[in-house]
Protein backbone atom coordinates (compact mmCIF):
# COMPACT_ATOMS: atom_id res chain seq x y z
CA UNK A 1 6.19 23.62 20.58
CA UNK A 2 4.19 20.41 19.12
CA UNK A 3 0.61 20.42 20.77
CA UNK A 4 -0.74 16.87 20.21
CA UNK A 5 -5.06 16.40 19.42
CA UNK A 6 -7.09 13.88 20.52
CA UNK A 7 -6.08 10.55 18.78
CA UNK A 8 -8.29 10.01 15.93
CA UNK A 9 -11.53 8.20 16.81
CA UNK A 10 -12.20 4.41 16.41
CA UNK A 11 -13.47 3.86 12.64
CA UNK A 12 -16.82 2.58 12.01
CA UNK A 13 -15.96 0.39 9.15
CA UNK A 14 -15.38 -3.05 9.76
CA UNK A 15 -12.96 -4.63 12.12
CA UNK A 16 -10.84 -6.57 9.99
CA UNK A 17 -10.49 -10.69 11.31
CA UNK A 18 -8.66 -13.88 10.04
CA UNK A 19 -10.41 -16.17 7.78
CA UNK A 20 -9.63 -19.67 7.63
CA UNK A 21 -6.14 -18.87 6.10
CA UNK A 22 -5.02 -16.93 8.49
CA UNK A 23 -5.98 -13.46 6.37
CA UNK A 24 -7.08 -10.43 7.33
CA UNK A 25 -10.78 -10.14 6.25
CA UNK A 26 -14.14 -8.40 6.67
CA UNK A 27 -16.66 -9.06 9.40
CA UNK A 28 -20.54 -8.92 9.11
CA UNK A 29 -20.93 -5.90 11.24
CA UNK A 30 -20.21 -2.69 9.80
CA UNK A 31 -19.40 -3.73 6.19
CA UNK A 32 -19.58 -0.77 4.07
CA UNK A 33 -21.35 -1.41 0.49
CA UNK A 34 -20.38 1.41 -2.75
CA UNK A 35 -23.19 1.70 -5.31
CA UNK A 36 -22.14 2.52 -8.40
CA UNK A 37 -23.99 4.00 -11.67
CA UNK A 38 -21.89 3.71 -14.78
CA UNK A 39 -21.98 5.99 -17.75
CA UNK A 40 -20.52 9.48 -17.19
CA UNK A 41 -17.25 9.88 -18.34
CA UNK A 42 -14.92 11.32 -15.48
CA UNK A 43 -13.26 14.76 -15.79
CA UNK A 44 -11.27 17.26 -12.89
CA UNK A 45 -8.52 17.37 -10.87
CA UNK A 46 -7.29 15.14 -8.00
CA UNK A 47 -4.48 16.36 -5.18
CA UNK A 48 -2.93 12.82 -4.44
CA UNK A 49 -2.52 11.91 -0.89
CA UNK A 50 0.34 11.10 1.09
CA UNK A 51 1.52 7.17 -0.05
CA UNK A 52 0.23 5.13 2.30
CA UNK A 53 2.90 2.01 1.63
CA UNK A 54 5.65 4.74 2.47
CA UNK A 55 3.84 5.46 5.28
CA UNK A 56 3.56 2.31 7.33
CA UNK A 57 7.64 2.50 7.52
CA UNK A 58 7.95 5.43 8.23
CA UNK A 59 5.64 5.41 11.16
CA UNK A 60 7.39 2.18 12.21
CA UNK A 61 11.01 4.41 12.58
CA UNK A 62 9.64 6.90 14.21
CA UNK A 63 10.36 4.14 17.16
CA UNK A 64 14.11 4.23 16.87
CA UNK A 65 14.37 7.85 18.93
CA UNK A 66 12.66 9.31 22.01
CA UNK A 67 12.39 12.73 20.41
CA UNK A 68 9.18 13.89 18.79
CA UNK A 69 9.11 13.10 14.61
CA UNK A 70 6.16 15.39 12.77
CA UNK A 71 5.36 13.63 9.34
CA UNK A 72 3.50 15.78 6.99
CA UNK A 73 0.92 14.46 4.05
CA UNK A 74 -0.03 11.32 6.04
CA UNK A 75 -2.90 9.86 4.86
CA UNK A 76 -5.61 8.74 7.66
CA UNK A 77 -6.19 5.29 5.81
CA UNK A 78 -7.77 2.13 7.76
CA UNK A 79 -4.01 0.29 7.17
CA UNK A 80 -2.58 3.59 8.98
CA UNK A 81 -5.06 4.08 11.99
CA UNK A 82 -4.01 -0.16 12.76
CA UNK A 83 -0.48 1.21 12.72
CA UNK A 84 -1.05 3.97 15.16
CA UNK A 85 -2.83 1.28 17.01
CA UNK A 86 0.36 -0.57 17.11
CA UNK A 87 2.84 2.26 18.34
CA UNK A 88 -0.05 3.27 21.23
CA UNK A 89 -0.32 -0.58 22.39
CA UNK A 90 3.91 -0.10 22.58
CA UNK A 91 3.68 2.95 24.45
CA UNK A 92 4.23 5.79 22.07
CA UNK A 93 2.53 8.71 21.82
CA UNK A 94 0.60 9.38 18.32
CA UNK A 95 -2.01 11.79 16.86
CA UNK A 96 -2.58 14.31 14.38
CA UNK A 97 -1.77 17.76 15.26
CA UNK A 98 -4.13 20.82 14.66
CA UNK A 99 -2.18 21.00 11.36
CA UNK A 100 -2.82 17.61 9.90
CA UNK A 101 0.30 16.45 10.22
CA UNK A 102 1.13 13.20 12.20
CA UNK A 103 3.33 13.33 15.68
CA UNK A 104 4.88 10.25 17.33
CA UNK A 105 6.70 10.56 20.34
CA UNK A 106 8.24 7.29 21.64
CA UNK A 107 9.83 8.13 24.56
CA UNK A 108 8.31 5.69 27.01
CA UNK A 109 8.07 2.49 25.30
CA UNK A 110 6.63 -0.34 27.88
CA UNK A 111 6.23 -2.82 25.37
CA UNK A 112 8.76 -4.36 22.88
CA UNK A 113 5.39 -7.25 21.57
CA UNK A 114 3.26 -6.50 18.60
CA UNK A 115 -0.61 -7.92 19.75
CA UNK A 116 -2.09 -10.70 17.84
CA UNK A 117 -5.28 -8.86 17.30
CA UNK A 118 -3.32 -5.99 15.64
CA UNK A 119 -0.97 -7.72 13.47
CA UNK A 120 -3.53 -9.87 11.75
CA UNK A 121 -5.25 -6.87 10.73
CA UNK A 122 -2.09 -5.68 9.35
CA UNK A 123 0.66 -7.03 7.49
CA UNK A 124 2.59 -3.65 7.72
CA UNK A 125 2.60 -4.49 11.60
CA UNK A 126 5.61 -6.38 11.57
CA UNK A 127 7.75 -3.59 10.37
CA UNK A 128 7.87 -2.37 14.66
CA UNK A 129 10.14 -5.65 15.01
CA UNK A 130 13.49 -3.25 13.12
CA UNK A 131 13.41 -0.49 15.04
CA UNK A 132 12.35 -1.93 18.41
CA UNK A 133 15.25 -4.67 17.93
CA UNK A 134 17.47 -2.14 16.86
CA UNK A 135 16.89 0.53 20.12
CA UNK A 136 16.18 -2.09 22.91
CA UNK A 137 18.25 -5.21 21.60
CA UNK A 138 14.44 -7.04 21.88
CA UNK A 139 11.26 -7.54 19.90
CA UNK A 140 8.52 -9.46 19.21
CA UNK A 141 5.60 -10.25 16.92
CA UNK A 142 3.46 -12.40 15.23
CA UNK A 143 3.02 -13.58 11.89
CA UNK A 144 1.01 -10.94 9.92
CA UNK A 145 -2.07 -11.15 7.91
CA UNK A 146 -2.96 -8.27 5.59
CA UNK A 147 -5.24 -8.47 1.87
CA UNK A 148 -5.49 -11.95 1.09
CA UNK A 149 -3.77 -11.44 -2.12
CA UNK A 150 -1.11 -14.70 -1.88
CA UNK A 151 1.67 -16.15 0.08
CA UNK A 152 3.90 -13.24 1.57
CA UNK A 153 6.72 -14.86 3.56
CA UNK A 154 9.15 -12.93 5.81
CA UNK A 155 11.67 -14.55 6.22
CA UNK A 156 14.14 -12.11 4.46
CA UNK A 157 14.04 -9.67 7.61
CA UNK A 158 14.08 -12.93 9.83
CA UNK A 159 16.77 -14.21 8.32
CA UNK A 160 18.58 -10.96 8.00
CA UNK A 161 17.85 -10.55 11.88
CA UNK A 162 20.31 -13.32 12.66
CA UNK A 163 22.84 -12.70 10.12
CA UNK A 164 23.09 -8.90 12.21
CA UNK A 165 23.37 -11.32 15.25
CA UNK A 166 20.22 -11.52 17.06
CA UNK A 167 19.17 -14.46 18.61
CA UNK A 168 16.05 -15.13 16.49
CA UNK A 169 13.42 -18.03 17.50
CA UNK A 170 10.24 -19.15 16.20
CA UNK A 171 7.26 -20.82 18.42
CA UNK A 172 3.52 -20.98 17.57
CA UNK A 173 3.80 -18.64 14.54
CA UNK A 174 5.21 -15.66 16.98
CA UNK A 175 8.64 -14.33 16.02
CA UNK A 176 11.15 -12.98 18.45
CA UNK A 177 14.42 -11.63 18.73
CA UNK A 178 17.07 -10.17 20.97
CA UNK A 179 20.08 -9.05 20.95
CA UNK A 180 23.08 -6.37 20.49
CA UNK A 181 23.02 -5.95 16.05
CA UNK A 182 26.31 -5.24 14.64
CA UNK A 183 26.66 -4.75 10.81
CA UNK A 184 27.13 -7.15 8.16
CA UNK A 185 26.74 -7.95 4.91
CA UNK A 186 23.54 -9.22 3.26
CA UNK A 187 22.06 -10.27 0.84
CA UNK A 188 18.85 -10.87 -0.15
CA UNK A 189 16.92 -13.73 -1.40
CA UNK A 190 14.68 -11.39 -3.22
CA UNK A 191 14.24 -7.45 -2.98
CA UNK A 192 11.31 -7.72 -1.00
CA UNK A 193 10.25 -4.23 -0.06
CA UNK A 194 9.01 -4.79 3.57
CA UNK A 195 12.17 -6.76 4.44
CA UNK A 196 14.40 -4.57 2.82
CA UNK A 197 12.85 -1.64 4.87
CA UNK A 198 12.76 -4.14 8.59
CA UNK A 199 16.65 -4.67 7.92
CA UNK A 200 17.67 -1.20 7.00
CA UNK A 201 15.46 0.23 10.24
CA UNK A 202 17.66 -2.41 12.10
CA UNK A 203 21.05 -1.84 10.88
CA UNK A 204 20.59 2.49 11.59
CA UNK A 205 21.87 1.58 15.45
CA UNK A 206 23.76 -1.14 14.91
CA UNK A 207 27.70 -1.66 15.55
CA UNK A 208 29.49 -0.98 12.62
CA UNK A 209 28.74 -0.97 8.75
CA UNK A 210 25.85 -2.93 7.33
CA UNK A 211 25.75 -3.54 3.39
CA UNK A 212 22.72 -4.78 2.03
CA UNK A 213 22.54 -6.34 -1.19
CA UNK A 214 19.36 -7.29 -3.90
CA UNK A 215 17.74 -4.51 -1.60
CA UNK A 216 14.51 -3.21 -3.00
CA UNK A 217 14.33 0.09 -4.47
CA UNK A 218 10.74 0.71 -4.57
CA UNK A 219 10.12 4.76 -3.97
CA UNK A 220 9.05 4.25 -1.27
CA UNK A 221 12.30 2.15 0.53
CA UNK A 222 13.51 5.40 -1.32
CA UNK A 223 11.47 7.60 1.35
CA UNK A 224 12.95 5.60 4.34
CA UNK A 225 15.79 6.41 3.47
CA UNK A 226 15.09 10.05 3.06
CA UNK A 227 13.24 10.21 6.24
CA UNK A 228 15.63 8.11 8.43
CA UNK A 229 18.47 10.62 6.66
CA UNK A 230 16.51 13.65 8.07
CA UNK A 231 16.56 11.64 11.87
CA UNK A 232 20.57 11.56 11.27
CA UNK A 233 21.28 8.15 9.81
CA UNK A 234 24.05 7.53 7.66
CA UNK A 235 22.65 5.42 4.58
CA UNK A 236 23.90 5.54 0.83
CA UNK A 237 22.85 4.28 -1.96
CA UNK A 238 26.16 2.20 -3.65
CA UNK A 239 24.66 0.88 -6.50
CA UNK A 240 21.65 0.26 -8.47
CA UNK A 241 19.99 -1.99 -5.40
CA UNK A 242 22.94 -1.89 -3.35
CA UNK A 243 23.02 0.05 0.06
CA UNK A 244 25.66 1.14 2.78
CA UNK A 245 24.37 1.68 6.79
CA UNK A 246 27.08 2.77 9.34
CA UNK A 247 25.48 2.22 12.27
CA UNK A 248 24.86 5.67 14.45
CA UNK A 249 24.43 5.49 18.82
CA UNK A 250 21.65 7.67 18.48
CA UNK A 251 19.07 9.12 15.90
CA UNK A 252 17.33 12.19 16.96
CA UNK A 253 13.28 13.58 15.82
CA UNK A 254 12.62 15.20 12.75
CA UNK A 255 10.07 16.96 10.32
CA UNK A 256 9.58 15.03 6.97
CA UNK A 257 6.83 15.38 4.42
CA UNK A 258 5.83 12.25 3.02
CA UNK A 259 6.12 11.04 -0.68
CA UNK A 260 2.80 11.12 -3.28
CA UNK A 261 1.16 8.08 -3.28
CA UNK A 262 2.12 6.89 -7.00
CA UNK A 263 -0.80 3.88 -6.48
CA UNK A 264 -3.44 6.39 -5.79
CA UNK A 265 -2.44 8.22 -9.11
CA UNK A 266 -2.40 5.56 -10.87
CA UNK A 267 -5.83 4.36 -9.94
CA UNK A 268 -7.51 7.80 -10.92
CA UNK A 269 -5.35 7.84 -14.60
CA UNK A 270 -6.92 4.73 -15.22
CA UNK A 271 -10.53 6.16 -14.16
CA UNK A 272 -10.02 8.90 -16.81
CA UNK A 273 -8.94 5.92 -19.59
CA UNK A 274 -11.76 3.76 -18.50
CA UNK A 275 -14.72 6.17 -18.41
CA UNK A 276 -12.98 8.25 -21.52
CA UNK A 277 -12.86 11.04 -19.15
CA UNK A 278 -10.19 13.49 -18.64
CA UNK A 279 -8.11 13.54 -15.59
CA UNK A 280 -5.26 15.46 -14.02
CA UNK A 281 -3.75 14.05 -11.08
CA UNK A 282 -1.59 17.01 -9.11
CA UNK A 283 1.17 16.49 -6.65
CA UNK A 284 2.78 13.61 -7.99
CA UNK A 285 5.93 12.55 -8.98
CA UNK A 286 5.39 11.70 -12.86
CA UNK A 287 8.56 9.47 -13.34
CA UNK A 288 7.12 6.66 -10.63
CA UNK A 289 4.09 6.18 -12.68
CA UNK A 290 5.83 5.72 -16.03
CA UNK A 291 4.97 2.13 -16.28
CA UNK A 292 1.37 2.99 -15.93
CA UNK A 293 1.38 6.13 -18.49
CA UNK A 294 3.04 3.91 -20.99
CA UNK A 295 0.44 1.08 -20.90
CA UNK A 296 -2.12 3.89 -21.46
CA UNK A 297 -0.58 5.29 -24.07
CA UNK A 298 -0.03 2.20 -25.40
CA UNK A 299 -3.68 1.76 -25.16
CA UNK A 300 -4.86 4.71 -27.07
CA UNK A 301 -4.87 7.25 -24.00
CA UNK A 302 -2.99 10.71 -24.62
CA UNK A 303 -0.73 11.37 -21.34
CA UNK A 304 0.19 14.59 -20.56
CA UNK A 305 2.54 15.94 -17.52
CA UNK A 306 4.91 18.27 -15.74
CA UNK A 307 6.79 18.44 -13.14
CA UNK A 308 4.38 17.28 -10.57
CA UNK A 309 1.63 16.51 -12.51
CA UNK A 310 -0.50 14.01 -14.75
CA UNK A 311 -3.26 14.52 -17.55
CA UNK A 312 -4.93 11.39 -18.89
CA UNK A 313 -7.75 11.80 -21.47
CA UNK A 314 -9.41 10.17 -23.76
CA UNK A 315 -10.49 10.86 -27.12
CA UNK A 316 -10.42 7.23 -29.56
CA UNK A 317 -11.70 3.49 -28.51
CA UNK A 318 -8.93 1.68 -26.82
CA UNK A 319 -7.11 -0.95 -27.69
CA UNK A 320 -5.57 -3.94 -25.94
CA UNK A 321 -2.11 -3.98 -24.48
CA UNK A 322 -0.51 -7.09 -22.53
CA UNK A 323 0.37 -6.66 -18.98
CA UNK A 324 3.33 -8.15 -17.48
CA UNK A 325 3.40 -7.21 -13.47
CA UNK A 326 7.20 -6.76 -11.97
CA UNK A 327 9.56 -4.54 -9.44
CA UNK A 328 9.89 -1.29 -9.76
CA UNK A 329 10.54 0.26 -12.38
CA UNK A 330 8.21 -2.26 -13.91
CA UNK A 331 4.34 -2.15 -14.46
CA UNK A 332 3.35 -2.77 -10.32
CA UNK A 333 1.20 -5.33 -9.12
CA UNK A 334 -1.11 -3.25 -7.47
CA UNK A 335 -2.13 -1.79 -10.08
CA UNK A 336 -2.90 -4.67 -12.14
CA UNK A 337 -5.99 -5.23 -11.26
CA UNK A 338 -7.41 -1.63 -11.90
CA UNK A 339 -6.19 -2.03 -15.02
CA UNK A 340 -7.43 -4.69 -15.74
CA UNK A 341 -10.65 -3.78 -15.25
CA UNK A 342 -9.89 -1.10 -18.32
CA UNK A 343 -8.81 -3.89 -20.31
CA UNK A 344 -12.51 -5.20 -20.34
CA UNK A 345 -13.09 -1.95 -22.87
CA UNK A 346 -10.19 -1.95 -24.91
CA UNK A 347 -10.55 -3.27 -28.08
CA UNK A 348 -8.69 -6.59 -28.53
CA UNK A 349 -7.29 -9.45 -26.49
CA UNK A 350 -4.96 -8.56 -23.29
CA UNK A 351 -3.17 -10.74 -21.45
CA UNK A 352 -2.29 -9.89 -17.82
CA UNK A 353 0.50 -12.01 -16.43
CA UNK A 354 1.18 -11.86 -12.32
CA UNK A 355 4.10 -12.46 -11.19
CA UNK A 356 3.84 -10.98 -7.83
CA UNK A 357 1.61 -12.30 -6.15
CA UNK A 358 -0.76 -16.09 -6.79
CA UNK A 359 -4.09 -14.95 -5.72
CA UNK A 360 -3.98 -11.23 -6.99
CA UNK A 361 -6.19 -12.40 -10.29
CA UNK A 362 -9.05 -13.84 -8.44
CA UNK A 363 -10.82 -10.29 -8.95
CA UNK A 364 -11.25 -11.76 -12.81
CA UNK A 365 -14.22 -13.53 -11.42
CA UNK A 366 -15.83 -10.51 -10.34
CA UNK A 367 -15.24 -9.42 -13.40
CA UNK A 368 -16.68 -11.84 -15.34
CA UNK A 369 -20.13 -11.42 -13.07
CA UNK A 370 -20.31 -7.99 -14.65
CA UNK A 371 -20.24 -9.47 -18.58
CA UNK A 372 -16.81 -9.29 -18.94
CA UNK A 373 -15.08 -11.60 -21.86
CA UNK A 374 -12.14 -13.05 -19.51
CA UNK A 375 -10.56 -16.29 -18.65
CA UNK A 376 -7.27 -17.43 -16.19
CA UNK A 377 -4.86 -19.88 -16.36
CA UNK A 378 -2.88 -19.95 -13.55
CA UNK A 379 -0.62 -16.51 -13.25
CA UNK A 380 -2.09 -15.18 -16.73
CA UNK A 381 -5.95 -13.72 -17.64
CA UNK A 382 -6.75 -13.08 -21.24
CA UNK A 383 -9.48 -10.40 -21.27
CA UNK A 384 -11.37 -9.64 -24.66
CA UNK A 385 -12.58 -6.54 -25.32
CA UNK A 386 -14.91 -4.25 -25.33
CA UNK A 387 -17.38 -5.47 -23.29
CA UNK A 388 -20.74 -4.35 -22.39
CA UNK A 389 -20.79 -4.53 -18.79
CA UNK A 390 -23.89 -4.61 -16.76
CA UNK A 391 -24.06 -3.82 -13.06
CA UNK A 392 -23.97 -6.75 -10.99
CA UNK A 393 -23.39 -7.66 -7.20
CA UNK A 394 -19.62 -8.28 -6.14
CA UNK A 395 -17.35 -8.44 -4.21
CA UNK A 396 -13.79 -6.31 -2.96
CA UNK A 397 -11.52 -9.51 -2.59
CA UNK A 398 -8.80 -7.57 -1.42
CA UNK A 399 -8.20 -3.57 -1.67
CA UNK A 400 -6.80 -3.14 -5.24
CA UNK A 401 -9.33 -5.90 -6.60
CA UNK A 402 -12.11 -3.41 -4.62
CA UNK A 403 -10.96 -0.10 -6.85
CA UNK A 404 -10.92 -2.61 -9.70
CA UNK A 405 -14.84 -3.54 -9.41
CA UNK A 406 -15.62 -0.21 -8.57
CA UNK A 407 -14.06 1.72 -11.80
CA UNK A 408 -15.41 -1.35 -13.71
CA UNK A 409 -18.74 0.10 -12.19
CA UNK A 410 -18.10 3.27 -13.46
CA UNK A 411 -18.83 1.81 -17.25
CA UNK A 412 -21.64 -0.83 -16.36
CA UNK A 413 -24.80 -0.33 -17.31
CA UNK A 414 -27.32 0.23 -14.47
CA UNK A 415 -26.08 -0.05 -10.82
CA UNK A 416 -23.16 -2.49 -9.33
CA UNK A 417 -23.28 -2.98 -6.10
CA UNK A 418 -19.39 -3.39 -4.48
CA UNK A 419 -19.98 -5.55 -1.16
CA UNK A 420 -16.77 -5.38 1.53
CA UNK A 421 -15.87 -1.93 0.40
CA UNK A 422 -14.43 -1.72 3.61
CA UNK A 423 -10.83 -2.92 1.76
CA UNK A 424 -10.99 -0.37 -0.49
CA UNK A 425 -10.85 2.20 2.89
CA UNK A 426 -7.23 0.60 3.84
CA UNK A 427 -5.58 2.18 1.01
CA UNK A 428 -7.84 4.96 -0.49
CA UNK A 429 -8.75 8.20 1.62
CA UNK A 430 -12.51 9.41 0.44
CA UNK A 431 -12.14 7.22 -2.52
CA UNK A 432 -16.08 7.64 -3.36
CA UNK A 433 -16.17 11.24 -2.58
CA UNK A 434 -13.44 12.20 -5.15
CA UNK A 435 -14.95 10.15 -7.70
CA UNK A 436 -17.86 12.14 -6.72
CA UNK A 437 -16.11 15.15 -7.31
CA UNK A 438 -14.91 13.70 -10.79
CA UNK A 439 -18.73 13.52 -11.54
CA UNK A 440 -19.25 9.76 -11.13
CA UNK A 441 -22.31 8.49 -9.29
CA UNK A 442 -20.99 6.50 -6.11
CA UNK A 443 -23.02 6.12 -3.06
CA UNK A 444 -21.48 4.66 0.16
CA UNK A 445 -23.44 2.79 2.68
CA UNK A 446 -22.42 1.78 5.80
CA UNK A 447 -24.39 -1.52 6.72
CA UNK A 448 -24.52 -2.80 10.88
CA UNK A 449 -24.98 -6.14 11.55
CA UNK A 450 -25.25 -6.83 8.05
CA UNK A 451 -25.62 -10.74 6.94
């Protein structure tokens, strides 16, 4: 029998809110600051969390069934306390068990409408409107916010919405839908990830067969899949980013351990290359970070691995490498800007080119407040190296630009203080504390009321 805790408490980090754009950002109160000392070259082990961007779907399908669904390795990130937000406003039941591990039961769901309040916070938020349209024929949300990293449309689940045959409408930026699905086949304008995952979550109840084409296959649509699998869908993969739904009247609950968070890894590899430290990263799974140990050794890092594991040390100056950002199984975009902030001591000129996302290379400017040699043109930053860093006051733009500033701290000379660290929470769990544990000097403050 599943005995549920206490939801988690209310965080004390800030409460994300909208800017002027519509983005999620920080607030004055509660903005938690990371002072960092540079100079001590990293060196340990790190146990990778569960992967938070796998997560946020899978949480989202736990609301296709009524039964109880137990997900193992979930990380208790800011992004995934906002989601369990979400499926409490709806009417589910959610908390970690005396275990650790995450139960959802969504048997009396009074709501089928995502809150504003939520879903700016979150951009994963609109990933309810698949499931909720696909169990009760009716959904509705508005338009998300999230890291204010560049323009993130969604219109490929919208549009794939109505091609299933829901009645889809648009009024004051809030999206609805309703309607009986019944398969059909799609395809996308682009393999976005989060649409990909909204129209498979959709198509598990719906009449008949549902073929989506251009789908994503990021790892972690990959662990959808899996997980959805284990609840009793029938989903196969029928070509390299092609994939087959026949629609089921009923999935039932299931217990599913959730996939390594690849990003995480990555993040701490590039913490052993950029303090020439020596890191192993356990519990991964080595082939999703390829792209990243390439580019290191590429750079003058030696990468060694097994079968779920990662060394990265150092032993010779760096030297540059170019960085061109794509889909998986290309070098990924949130991981560009960590490495980036390596770039600024590898011997050379590097150009990063982003072709994700428009505002993902603001972080340069940060950057360049530290001493760094770097300049943008639109979607590409040349960054000459090595630089002598010096600490310096900046700022977290968005989550991956705040673990960028922060291991760019970890090399500065004197201290670098990391203002709205409270980004860096939405994707990292203890981030400072296992740098600690690495041996770097990171202090977190949590700041109330501050101006």
């Amino acid at each position: 029998m599943i005995t549920l805790t206490a939801p988690l408490p209310a965080r004390q980090a800030s409460e994300p809110h909208p800017d002027s754009n519509g983005h999620a950002g920080p607030t004055a109160r509660d903005e938690i600051v990371y002072r960092v000392r540079g100079g001590t070259p990293l060196q340990g082990t790190v146990t990778v969390n569960g992967a938070k961007n796998a997560a946020l779907p899978i949480i989202a399908a736990t609301l296709l069934t009524e039964d109880p669904c137990v997900i193992e390795n979930m990380p208790a990130t800011a992004d995934i306390l906002v989601m369990l937000e979400v499926l409490r406003h709806l009417g589910a039941e959610a908390a970690f068990d005396a275990h650790g591990r995450l139960v959802v039961r969504a048997a009396q769901i009074r709501s089928r409408t995502t809150p504003e309040d939520l879903a700016r916070r979150l951009r994963g938020s609109f990933l309810v409107m698949g499931p909720l349209l696909a169990r009760f024929g009716q959904a509705s949300a508005p338009r998300p916010g999230g890291c204010k990293i560049g323009a993130r449309p969604i219109d490929v689940p919208v549009k794939g919405f109505s091609q299933l045959g829901a009645q889809v409408a648009a009024v004051d930026e809030r999206f609805s839908a309703s309607g009986r699905l019944t398969g059909a086949n799609l395809v996308l304008d682009y393999p976005s990830h989060t649409g990909t995952e909204n129209l498979i979550m959709a198509a598990v109840l719906a009449d008949g067969i549902t073929i989506i084409e251009n789908a994503s296959t990021e790892p972690e649509v990959y662990d959808l899949v899996a997980f959805l699998q284990s609840m009793g869908a029938r989903i196969a993969w029928t070509g390299p980013a092609t994939v087959a739904i026949q629609g089921v009247s009923r999935l039932h609950g299931t217990v599913y351990r959730l996939m390594p968070d690849r990003l995480e890894a990555g993040t701490y590899l590039i913490a052993a290359a950029i303090t020439g430290g020596d890191i192993r990263v356990q519990r991964v799974v080595p082939r999703h970070l390829h792209a990243v140990t390439a580019k290191l050794e590429e750079a003058g890092a030696t990468v060694e691995q097994g079968d779920h594991w990662v060394r990265v040390r150092v032993e010779r100056p760096l030297a540059a490498v170019d960085i061109h950002t794509y889909l998986y199984p290309g070098f990924p975009t949130d991981l560009q800007q960590p490495f980036g902030a390596l770039l600024t001591q590898a011997s050379g000129e590097s150009l990063v080119q982003e072709t994700m996302f428009e505002d993902r290379l603001r972080y340069i400017d940060e950057l360049a407040r530290m001493g760094a040699n770097v300049t943008r043109q639109g979607q590409i930053a040349c960054i000459r190296g090595p630089s002598r860093l010096h600490g310096a006051e900046v700022w977290a733009l968005d989550l991956r630009a705040g673990a960028a500033v922060v291991l760019a701290g970890l090399v500065a000379d004197g201290e670098t203080l990391v203002r709205d660290g409270q980004y860096i929470e939405r994707g990292y769990c203890g981030f400072a504390e296992t740098l600690q544990a690495l041996g770097a000097h990171v202090v977190v403050e949590r700041r109330a009321d501050a101006a």
